[in-house]
N, C-alpha and C. Protein backbone atom coordinates (compact mmCIF):
# COMPACT_ATOMS: atom_id res chain seq x y z
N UNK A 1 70.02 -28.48 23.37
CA UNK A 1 68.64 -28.79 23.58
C UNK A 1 67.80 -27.85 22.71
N UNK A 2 66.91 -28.15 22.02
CA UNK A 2 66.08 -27.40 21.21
C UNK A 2 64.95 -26.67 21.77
N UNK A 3 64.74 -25.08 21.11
CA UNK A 3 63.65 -24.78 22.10
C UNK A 3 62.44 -24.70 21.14
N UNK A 4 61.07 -24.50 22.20
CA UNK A 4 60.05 -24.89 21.55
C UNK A 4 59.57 -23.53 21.06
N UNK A 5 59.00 -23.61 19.67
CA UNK A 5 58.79 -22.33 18.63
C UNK A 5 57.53 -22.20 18.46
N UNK A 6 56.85 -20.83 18.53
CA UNK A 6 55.92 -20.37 17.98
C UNK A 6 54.42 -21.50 18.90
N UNK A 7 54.87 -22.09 19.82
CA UNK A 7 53.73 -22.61 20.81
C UNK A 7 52.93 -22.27 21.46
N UNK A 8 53.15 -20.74 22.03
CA UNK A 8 52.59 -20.00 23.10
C UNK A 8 52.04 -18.86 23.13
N UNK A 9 51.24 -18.49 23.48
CA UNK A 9 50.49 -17.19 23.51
C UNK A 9 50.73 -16.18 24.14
N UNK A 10 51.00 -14.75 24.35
CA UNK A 10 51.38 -14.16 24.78
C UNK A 10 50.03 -13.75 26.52
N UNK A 11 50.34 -13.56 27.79
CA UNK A 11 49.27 -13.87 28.21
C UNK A 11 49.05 -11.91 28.81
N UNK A 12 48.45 -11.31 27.98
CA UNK A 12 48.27 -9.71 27.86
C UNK A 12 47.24 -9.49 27.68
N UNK A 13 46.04 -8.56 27.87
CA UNK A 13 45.04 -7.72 27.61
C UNK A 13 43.69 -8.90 27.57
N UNK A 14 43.60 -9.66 28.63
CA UNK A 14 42.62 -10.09 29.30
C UNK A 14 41.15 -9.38 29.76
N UNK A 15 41.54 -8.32 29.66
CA UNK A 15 40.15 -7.27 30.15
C UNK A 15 40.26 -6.22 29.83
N UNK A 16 39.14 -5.71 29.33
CA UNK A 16 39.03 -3.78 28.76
C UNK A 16 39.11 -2.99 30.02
N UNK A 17 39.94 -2.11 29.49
CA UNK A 17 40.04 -1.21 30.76
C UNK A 17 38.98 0.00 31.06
N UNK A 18 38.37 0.58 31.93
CA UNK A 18 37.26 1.17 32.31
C UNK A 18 37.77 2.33 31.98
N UNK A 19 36.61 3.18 32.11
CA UNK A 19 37.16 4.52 31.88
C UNK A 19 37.73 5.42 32.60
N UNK A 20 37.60 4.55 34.05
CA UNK A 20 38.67 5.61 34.84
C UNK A 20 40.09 4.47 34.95
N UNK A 21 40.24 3.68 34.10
CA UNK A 21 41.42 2.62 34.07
C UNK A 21 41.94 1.69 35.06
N UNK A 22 41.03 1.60 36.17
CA UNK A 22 41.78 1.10 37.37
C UNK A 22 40.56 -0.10 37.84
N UNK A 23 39.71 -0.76 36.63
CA UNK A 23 38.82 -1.67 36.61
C UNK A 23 37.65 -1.66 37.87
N UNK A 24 37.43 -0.25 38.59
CA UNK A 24 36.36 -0.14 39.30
C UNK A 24 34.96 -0.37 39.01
N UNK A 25 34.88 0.02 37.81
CA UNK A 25 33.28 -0.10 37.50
C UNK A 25 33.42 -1.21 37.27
N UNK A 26 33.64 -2.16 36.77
CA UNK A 26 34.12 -3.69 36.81
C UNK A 26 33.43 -4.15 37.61
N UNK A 27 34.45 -4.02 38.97
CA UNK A 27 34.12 -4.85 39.72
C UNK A 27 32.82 -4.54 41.12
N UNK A 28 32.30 -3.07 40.71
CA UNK A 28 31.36 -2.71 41.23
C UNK A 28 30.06 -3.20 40.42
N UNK A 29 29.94 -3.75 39.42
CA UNK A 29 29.29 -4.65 38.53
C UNK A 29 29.16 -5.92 39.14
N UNK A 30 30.41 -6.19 38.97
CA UNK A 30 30.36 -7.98 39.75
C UNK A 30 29.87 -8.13 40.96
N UNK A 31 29.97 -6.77 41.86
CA UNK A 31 29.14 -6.73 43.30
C UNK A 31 28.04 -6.71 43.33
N UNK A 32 27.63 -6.05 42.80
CA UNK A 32 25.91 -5.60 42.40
C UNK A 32 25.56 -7.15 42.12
N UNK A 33 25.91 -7.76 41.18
CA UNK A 33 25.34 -9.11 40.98
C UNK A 33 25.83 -10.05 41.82
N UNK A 34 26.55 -9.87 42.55
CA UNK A 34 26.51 -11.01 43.45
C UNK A 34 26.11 -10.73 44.97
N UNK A 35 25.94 -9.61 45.30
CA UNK A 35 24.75 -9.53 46.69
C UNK A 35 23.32 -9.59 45.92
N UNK A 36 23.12 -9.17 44.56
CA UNK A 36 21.53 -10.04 44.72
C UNK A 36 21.65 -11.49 44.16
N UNK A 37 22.39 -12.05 43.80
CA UNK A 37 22.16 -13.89 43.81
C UNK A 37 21.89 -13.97 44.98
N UNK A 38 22.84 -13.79 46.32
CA UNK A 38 23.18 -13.81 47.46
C UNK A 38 21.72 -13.15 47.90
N UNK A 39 21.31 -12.58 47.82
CA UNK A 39 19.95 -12.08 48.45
C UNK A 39 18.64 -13.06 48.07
N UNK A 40 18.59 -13.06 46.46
CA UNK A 40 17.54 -14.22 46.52
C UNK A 40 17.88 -15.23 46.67
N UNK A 41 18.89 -15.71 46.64
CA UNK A 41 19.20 -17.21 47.20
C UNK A 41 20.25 -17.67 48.36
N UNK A 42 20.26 -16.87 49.01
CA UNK A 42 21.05 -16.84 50.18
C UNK A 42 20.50 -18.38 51.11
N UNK A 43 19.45 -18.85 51.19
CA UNK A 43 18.44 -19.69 51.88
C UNK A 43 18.71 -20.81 51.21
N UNK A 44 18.61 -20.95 50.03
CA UNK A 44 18.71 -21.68 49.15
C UNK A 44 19.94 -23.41 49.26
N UNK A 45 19.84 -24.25 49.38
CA UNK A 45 20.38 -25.28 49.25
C UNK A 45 20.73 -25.40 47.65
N UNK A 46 21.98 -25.62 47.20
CA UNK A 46 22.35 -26.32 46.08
C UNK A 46 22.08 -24.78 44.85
N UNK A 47 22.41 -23.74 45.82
CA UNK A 47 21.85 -21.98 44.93
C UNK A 47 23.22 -21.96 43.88
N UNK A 48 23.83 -22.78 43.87
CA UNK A 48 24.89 -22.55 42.25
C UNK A 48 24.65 -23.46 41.26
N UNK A 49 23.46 -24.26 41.91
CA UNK A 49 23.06 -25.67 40.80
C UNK A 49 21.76 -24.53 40.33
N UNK A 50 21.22 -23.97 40.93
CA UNK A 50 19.99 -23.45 40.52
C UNK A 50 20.43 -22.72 39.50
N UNK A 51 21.64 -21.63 39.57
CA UNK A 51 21.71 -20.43 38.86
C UNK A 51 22.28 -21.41 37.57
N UNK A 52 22.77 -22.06 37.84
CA UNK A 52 23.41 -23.24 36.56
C UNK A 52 22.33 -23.72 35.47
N UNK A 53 21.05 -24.04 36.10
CA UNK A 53 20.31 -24.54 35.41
C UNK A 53 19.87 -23.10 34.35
N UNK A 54 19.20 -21.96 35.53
CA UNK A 54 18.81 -21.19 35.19
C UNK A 54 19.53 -20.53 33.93
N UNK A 55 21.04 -20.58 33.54
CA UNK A 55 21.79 -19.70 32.64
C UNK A 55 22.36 -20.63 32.09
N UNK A 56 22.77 -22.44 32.05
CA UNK A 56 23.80 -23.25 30.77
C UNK A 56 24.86 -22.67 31.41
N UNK A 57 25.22 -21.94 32.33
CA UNK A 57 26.87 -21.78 32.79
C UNK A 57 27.77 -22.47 33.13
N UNK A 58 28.88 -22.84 33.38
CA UNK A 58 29.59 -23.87 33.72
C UNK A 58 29.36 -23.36 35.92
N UNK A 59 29.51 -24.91 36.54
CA UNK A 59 29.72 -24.53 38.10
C UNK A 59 30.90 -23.16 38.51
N UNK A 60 31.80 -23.67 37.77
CA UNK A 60 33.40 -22.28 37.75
C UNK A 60 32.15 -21.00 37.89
N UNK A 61 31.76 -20.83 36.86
CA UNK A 61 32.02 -19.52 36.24
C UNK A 61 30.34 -19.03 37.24
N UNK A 62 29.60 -19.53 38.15
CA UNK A 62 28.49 -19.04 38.71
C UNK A 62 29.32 -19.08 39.80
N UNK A 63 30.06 -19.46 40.54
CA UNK A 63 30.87 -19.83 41.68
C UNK A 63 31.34 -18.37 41.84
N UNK A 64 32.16 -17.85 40.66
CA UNK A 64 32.83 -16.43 40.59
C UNK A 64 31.71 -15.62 40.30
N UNK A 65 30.78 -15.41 40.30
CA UNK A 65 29.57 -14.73 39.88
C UNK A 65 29.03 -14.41 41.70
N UNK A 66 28.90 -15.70 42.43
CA UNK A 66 28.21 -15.47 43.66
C UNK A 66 29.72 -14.81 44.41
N UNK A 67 30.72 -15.27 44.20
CA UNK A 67 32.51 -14.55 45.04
C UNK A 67 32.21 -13.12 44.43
N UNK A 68 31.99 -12.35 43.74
CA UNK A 68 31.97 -11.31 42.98
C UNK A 68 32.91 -10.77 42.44
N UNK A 69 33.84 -12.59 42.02
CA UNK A 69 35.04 -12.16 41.23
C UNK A 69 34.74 -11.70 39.67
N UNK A 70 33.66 -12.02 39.25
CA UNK A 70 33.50 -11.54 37.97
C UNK A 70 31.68 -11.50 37.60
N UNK A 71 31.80 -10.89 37.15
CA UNK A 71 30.29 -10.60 36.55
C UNK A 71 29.83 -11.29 35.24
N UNK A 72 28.48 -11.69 35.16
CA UNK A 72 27.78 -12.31 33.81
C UNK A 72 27.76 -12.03 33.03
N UNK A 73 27.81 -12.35 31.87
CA UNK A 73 27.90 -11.43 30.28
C UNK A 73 27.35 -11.92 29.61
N UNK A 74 26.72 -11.46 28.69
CA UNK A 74 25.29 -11.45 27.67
C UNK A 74 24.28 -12.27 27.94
N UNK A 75 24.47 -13.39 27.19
CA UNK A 75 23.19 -13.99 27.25
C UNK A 75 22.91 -15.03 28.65
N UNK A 76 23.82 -15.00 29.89
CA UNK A 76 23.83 -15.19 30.77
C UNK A 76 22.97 -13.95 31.75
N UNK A 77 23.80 -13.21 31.68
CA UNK A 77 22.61 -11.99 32.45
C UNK A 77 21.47 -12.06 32.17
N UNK A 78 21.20 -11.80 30.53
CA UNK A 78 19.80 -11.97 30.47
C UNK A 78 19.14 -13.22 31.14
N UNK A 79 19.38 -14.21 30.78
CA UNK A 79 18.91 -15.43 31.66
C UNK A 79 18.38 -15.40 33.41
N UNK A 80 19.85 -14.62 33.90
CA UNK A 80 19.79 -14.42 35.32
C UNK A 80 18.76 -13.25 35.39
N UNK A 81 18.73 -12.47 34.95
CA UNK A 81 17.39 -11.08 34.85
C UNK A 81 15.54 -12.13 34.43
N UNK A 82 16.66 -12.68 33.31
CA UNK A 82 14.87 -13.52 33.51
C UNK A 82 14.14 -14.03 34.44
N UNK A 83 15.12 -14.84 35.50
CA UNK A 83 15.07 -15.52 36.41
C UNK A 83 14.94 -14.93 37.86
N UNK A 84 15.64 -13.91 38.36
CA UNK A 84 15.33 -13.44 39.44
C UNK A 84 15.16 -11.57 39.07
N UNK A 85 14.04 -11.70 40.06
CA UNK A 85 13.64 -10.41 40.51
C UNK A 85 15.14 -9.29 41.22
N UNK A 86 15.88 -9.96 41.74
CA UNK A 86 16.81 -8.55 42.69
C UNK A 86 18.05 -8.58 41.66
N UNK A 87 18.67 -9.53 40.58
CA UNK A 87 19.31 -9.14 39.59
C UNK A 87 18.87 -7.97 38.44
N UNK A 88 17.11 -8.41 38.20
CA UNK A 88 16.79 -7.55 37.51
C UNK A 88 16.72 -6.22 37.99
N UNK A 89 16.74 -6.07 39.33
CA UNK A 89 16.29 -5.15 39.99
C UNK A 89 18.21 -4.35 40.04
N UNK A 90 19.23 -5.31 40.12
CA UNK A 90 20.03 -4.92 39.98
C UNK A 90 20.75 -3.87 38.74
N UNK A 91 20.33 -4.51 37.73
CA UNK A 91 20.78 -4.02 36.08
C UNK A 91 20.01 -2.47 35.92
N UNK A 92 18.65 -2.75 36.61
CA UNK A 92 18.23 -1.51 36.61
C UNK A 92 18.70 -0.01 37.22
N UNK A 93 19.59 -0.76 38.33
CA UNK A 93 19.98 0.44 39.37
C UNK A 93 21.57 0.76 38.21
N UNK A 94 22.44 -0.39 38.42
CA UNK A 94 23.56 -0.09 37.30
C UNK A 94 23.22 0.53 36.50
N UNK A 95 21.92 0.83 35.40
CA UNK A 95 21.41 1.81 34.57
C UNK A 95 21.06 2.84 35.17
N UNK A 96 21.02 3.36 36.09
CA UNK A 96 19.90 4.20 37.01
C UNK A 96 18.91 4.36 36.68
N UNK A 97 18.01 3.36 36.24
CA UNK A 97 16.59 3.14 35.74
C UNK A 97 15.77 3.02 36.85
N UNK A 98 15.73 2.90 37.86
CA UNK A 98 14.92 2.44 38.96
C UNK A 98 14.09 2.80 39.37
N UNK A 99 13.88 4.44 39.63
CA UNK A 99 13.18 4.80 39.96
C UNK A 99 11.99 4.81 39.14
N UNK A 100 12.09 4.87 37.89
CA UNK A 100 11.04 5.06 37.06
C UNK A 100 10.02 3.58 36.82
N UNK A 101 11.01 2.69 36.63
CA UNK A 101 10.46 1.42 36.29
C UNK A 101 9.35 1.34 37.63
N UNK A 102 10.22 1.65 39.22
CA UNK A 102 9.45 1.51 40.53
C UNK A 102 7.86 2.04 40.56
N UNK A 103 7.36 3.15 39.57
CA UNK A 103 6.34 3.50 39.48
C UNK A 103 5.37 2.61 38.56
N UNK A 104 6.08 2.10 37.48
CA UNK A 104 5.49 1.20 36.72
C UNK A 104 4.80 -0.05 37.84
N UNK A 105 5.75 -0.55 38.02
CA UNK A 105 5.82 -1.71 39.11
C UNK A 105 4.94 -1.91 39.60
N UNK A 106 4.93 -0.50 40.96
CA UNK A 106 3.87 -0.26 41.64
C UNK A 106 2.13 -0.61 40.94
N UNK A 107 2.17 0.73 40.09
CA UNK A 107 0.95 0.44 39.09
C UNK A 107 0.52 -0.56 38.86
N UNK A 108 1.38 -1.51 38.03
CA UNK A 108 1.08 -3.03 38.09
C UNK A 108 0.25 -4.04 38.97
N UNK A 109 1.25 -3.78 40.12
CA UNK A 109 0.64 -4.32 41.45
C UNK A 109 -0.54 -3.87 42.17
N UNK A 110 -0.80 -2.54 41.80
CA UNK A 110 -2.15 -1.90 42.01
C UNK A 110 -2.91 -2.69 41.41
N UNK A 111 -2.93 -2.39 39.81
CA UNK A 111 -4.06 -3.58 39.24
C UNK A 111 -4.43 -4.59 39.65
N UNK A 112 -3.52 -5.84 40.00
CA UNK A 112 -3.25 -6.94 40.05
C UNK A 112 -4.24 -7.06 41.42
N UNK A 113 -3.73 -5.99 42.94
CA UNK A 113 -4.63 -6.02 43.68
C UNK A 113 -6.21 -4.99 43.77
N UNK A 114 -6.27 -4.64 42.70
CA UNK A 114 -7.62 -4.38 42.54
C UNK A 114 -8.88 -5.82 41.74
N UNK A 115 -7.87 -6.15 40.66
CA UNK A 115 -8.42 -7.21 40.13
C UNK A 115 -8.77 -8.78 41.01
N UNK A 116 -7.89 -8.96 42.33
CA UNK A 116 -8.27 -9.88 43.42
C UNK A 116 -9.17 -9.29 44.34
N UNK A 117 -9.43 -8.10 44.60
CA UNK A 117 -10.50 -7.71 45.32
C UNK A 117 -11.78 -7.57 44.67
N UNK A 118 -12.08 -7.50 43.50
CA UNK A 118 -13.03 -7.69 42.72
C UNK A 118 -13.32 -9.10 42.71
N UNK A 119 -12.34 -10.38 42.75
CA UNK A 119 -12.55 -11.37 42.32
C UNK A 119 -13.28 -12.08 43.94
N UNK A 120 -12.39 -11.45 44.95
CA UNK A 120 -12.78 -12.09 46.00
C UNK A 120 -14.37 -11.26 46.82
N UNK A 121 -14.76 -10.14 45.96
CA UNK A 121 -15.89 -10.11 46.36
C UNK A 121 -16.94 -10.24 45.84
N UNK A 122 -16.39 -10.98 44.63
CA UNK A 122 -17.70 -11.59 43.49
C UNK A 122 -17.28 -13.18 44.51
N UNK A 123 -16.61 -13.44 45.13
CA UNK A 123 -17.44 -15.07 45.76
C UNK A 123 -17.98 -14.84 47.23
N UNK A 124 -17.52 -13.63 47.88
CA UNK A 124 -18.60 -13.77 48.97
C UNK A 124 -19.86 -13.12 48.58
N UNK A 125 -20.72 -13.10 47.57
CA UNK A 125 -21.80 -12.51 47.35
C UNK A 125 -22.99 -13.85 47.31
């Protein structure tokens, strides 16, 4: 019987290994993003069609995104950061950016409610 040659791929080195080698930061990545899908869309009816629309992903691959078998990569994250507030809010903490941006934020929202209290007491006048 003849065997079959040169057909197959060897199936090895699927994933970079972390720097402490035992794929923790990995998958403490994939957690982080999938309790906040799970947070803003926990309520949500049809919340893997949403994130689908939101990123061109295939159903598979948002399915393992909300399981926190694997995490988003490139231009998917960005998408999902575009799209919800507690992912973005996520990437920030994975950076340990948070605190700082939180002051920005704030500020922001200061304006925003100074500029409606101005607006709403220029119509009861």
């Amino acid at each position: 019987m003849p065997t079959k040659k040169g057909t197959g791929f060897r199936k090895s080195g699927t994933s970079f290994p972390t720097s402490a080698g035992n794929g923790s930061e990995h998958l403490s990545y994939a957690r982080m993003i999938s309790a906040a899908l799970q947070k803003e869309l926990c309520n949500e009816r049809g919340a893997t069609k949403i994130v689908m629309e939101w990123t061109g992903a295939s159903d598979r691959c948002v399915k393992n995104w909300f399981a926190g078998a694997k995490g988003p990569t490139g231009k998917h994250l960005i998408a999902l950061a575009r799209n919800s507030d507690s992912v973005f809010w996520a990437i920030l903490q994975l950076c340990s950016r948070e605190p700082q941006l939180s002051l920005e934020r704030r500020m922001t929202i200061r304006a925003k409610l100074d500029e409606a209290m101005e607006l709403l007491a220029l119509d009861s006048v």
